[in-house]
Structures are given as structure tokens and as C-alpha cells.
Protein backbone atom coordinates (compact mmCIF):
# COMPACT_ATOMS: atom_id res chain seq x y z
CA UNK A 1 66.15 86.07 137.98
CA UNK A 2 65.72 87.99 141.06
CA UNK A 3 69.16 88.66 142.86
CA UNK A 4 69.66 87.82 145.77
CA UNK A 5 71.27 90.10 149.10
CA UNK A 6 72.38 89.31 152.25
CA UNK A 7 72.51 92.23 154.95
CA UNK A 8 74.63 91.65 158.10
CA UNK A 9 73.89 94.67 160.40
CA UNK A 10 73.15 94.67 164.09
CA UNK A 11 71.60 98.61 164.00
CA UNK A 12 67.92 96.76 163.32
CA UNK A 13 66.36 99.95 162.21
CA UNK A 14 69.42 100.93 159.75
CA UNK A 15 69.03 97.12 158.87
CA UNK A 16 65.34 97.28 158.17
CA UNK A 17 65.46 100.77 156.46
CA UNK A 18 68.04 99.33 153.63
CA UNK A 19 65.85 96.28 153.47
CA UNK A 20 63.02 98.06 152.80
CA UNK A 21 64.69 100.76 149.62
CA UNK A 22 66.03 97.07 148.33
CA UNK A 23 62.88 95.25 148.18
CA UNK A 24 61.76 98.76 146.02
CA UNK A 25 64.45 97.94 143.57
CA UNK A 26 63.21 94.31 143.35
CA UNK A 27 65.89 92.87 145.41
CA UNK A 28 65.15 89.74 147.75
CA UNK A 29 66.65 90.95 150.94
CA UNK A 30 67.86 88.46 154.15
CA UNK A 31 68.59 90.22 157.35
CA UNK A 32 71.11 89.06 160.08
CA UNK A 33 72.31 91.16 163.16
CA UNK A 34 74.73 88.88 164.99
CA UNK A 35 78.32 88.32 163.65
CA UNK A 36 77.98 84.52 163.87
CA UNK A 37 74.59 84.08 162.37
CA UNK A 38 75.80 86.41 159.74
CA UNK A 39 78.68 84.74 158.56
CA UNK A 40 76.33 81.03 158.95
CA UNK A 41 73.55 82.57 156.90
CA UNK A 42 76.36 83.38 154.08
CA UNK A 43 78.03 80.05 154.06
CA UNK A 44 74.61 78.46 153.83
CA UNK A 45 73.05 80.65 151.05
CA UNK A 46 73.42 81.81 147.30
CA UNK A 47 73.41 85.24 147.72
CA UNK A 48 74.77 87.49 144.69
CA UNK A 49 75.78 90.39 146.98
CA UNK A 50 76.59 90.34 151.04
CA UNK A 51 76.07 93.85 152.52
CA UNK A 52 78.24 93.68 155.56
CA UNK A 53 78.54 96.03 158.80
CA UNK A 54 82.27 96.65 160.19
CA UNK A 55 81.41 96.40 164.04
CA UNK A 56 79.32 92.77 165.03
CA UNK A 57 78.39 91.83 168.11
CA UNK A 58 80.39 88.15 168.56
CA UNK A 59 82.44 88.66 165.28
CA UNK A 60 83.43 91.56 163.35
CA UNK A 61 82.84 91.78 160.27
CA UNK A 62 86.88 91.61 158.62
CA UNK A 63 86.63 87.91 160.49
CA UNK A 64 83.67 87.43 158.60
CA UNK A 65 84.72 88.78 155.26
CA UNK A 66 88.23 86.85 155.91
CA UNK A 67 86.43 83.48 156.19
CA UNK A 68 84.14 83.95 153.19
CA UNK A 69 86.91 85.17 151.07
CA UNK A 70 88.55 81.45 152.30
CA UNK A 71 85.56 79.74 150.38
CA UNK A 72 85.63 78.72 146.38
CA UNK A 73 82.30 80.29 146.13
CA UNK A 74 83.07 84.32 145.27
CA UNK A 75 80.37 86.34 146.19
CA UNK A 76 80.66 90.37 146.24
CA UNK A 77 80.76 92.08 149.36
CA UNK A 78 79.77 95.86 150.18
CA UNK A 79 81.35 97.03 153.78
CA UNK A 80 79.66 99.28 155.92
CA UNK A 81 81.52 101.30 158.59
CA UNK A 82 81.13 103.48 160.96
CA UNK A 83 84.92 104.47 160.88
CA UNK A 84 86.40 107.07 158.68
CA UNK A 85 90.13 106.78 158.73
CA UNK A 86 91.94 105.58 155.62
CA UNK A 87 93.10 102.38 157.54
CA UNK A 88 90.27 100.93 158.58
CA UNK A 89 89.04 101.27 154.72
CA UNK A 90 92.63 99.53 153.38
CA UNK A 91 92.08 96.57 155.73
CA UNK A 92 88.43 96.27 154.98
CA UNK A 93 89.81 96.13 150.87
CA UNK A 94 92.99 93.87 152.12
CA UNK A 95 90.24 91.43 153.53
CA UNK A 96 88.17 91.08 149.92
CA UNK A 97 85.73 93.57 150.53
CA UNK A 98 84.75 95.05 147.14
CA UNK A 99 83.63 98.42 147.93
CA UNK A 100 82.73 99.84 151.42
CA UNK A 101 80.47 102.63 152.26
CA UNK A 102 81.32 104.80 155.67
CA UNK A 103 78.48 105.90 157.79
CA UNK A 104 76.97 108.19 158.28
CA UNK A 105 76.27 107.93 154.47
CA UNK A 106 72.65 108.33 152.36
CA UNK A 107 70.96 105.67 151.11
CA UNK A 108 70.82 107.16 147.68
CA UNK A 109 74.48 106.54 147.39
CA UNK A 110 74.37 103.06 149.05
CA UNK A 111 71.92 101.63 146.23
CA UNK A 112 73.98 103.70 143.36
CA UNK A 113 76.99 101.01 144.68
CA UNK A 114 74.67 98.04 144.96
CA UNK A 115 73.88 99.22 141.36
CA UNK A 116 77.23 99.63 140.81
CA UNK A 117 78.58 95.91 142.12
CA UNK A 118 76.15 94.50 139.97
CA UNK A 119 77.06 95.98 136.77
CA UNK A 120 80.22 94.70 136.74
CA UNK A 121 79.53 91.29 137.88
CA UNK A 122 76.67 91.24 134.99
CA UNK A 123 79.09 92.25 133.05
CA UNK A 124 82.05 89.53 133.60
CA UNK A 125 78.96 87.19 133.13
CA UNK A 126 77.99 88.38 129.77
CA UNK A 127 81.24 89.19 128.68
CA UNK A 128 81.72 87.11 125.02
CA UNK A 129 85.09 87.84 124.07
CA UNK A 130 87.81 84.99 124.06
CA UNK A 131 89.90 87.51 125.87
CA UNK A 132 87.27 87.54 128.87
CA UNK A 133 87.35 84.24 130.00
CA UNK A 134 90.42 82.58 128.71
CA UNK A 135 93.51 82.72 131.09
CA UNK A 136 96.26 85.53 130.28
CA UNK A 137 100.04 85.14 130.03
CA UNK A 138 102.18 88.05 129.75
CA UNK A 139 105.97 87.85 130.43
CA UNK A 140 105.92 85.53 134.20
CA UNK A 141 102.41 87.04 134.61
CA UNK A 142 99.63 84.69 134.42
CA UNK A 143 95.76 85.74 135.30
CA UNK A 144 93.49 83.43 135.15
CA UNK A 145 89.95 85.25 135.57
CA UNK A 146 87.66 81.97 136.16
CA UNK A 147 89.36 81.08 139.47
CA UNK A 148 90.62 84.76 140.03
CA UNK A 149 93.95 83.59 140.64
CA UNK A 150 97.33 85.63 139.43
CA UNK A 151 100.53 83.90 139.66
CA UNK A 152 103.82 85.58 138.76
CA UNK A 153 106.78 83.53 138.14
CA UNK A 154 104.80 80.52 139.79
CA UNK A 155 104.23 82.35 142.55
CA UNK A 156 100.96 83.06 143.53
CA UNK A 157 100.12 86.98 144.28
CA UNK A 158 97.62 88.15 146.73
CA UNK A 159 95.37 90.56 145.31
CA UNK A 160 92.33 92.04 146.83
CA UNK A 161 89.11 92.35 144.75
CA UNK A 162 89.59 95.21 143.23
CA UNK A 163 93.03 94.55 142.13
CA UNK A 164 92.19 91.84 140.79
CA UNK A 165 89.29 93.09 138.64
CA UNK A 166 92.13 96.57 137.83
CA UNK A 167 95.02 94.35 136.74
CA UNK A 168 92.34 91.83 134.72
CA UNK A 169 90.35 94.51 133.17
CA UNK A 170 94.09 96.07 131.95
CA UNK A 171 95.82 92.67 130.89
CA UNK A 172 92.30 92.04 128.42
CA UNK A 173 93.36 95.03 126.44
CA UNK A 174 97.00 95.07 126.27
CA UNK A 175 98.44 98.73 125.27
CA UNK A 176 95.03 100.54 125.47
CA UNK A 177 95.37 103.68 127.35
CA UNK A 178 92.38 104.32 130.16
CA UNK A 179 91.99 107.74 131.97
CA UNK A 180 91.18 107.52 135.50
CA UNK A 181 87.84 108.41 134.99
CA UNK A 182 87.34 105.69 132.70
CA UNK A 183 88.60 103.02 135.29
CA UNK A 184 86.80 104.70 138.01
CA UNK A 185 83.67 103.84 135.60
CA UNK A 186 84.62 100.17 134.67
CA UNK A 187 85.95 98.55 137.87
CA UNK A 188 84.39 100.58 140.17
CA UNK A 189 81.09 101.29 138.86
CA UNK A 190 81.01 105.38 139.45
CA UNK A 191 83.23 108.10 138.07
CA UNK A 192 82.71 110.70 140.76
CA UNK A 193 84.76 114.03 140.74
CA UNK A 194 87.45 113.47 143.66
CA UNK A 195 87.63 110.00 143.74
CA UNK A 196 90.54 110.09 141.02
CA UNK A 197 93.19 109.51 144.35
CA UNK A 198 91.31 105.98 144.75
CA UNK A 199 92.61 104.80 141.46
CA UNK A 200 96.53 106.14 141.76
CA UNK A 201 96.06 104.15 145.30
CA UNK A 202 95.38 101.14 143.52
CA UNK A 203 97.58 101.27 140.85
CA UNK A 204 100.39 101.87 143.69
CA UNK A 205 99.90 99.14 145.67
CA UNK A 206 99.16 96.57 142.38
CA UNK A 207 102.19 97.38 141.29
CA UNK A 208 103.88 96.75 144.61
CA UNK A 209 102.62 93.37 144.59
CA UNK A 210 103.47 92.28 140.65
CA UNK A 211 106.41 94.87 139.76
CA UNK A 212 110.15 93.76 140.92
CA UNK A 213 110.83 97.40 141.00
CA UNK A 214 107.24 99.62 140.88
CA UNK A 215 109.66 102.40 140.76
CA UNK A 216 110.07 100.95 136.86
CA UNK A 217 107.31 98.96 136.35
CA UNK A 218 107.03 96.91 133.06
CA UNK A 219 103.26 95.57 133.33
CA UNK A 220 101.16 98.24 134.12
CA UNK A 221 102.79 101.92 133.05
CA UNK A 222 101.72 105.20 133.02
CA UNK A 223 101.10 106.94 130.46
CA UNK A 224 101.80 110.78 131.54
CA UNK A 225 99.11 113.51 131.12
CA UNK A 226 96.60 110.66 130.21
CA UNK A 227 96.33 107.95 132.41
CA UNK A 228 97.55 104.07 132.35
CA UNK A 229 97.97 101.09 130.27
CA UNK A 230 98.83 97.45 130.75
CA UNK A 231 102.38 96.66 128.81
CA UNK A 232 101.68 94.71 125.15
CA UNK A 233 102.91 90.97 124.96
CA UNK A 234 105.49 91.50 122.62
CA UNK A 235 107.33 93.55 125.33
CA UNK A 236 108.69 90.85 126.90
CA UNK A 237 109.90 88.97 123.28
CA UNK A 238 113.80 88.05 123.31
């Protein structure tokens, strides 16, 4: 089935030029250049990946990512900016985006992370074991991946995309050790030298958001010299 992508970019010839490498990859392509329109064209379609520009004329595109995010219906969403600084990027993850590419960038490396997004959305689709799809309880943590919803305690934590698919793709294989080039390669879909930093970010501010004290956390450790591992189940037995 041919997958479907969504490209919300008012820079018409940028717009057109990604359209066009797309439609080479066999990729059914729908163009928007207004914030509004965008945002109505996403709500109304099935589209397996939004491409999504920062700056919009009549609605950025944080507003737009915030409002689909709202919606039952989770559909991935690649963020193109024009900004560079580190904030801009953490708001644009805070929001829901799943990956975001800065301009100026090539468009080699833009279709390696359209590649990239749907790997591992293929592969959450395809994946057979139990452990994939059934909901996880370890200690007051509870992940349940169909609904991507984590509650701790009966609280319900806020986690962006990518924490999310981190602290999932951990809790399915409780006290297996990953290197950071191994998650780089799993949840984010490229293991590029340099891009270790993006992974100890992550694991930073998960950890703020499910330890009590992510000075000593108990669910996801590190293991030192090697990399990380989420905490077995039998930690947590009286």
C-alpha cells in the first residue's frame, strides 16, 4: 500500500522540490503552504507521515503540531526549521514532533529520516511478540503501547514521542543492556557518529519525568562504560 505524506511548507519551490524526490521513492505526496489549510488538510486525511515547516503564515507550525497531537489518531510528524538553537528543537520535540530536520539541510538526509520514521512505525506494526502490544507494569509504572499512554502511580506522565517510543522500546526487554548506538538505531532510525549527546538528552529528561529522584533512578539505569537498561520486574518484589 502506497504511504501516504502530507507536506506543510509555505517556501513553494522547497515544497515542490521535496515533493518531487518523494514521488521518486513512490510516496503519494499532498502539498499545503498556509498554516490553516495545513493543519485542515491533516485533520481531514490519512496520511502516514506529516512533514511540517516551523514558520506558517496564519499558524505556526508548534500550534499545528499541538492540535494534531490533541487528536486519537497518531500520525508521525517530521519538523522542518529554519532555526538552529537547541530550544527551538526541545519545544518542537515537547510538542510531539518525532524528529525535526533544521534548514538549510540536503535532501539526501531529509529522505534517509522519512526512511527512517517509517521503519520504526513498520516495525511497531509488524511487531509479533506478546511483549509488543500487550500493556507493561513494572513497579507503579504502567505503559500501555496501543494508546501510547504511561501512567505512574495513576498518574498520567507526559511524554513526547520519542520518549515514549525510548522508555517502551526499554520496558519490552527488561535488563537488556543497549549502547547508545544501538538506541540511536532503533528509536531513532540512524546511528550517526556525534549524535550520541541526543540519546543522554533523552534519557535525562525521561527520567525527570518517571524517576522520584533521577539522581537514583530505579527504572531506567545506566549501565557504566556500556550504555543503559530498563530495571527487571522482580526489582520492585517485597
Amino acid at each position: 500500500m502506497t504511504q501516504r505524506i502530507l507536506i506543510v511548507e509555505d517556501n513553494k519551490d522547497l515544497a515542490h522540490l521535496l515533493e518531487l524526490h518523494l514521488r521518486d521513492l513512490s510516496y503519494d505526496v499532498t502539498l499545503s503552504f498556509e498554516g490553516p489549510k495545513g493543519l485542515a488538510k491533516a485533520e481531514s486525511g490519512d496520511y502516514d507521515l506529516i512533514i511540517l515547516d516551523l514558520m506558517l503564515p496564519g499558524m505556526d507550525g508548534l500550534e499545528i503540531c499541538r492540535r494534531l497531537r490533541n487528536r486519537p489518531v497518531y500520525t508521525p510528524i517530521l519538523m522542518l526549521t529554519s532555526k538552529s538553537s537547541e530550544l527551538d528543537r526541545v519545544v518542537g520535540l515537547e510538542m510531539g514532533a518525532d524528529d525535526y530536520v533544521v534548514k538549510p539541510f540536503s535532501v539526501r538526509e531529509l529522505m534517509a529520516r522519512v526512511k527512517a520514521i517509517f521503519r520504526r512505525t513498520e516495525s511497531l506494526k509488524t511487531d509479533g511478540s506478546a511483549d509488543g502490544r500487550e500493556i507493561i507494569r513494572t513497579g507503579g509504572l504502567v505503559i500501555d503501547p496501543e494508546k501510547r499512554n504511561v501512567t505512574l502511580k495513576g498518574k498520567r506522565v507526559e511524554l513526547t514521542a520519542k520518549e515514549f517510543e525510548l522508555l517502551h522500546y526499554f520496558a519490552k526487554t527488561p535488563g537488556r543492556v543497549y549502547t547508545r548506538s544501538q538506541l540511536l538505531d532503533q528509536v531513532w532510525g540512524y546511528g550517526h557518529d556525534g549524535y550520541e549527546h541526543t540519546v543522554n538528552s533523552h534519557i535525562n529528561r525521561l527520567r525527570s519525568k518517571i524517576e522520584e529522584d533521577p539522581a537514583h533512578p530505579v527504572y531506567v539505569l545506566t549501565v557504566w562504560g556500556v550504555g543503559y537498561k530498563f530495571t527487571e520486574p522482580q526489582a520492585f518484589e517485597a
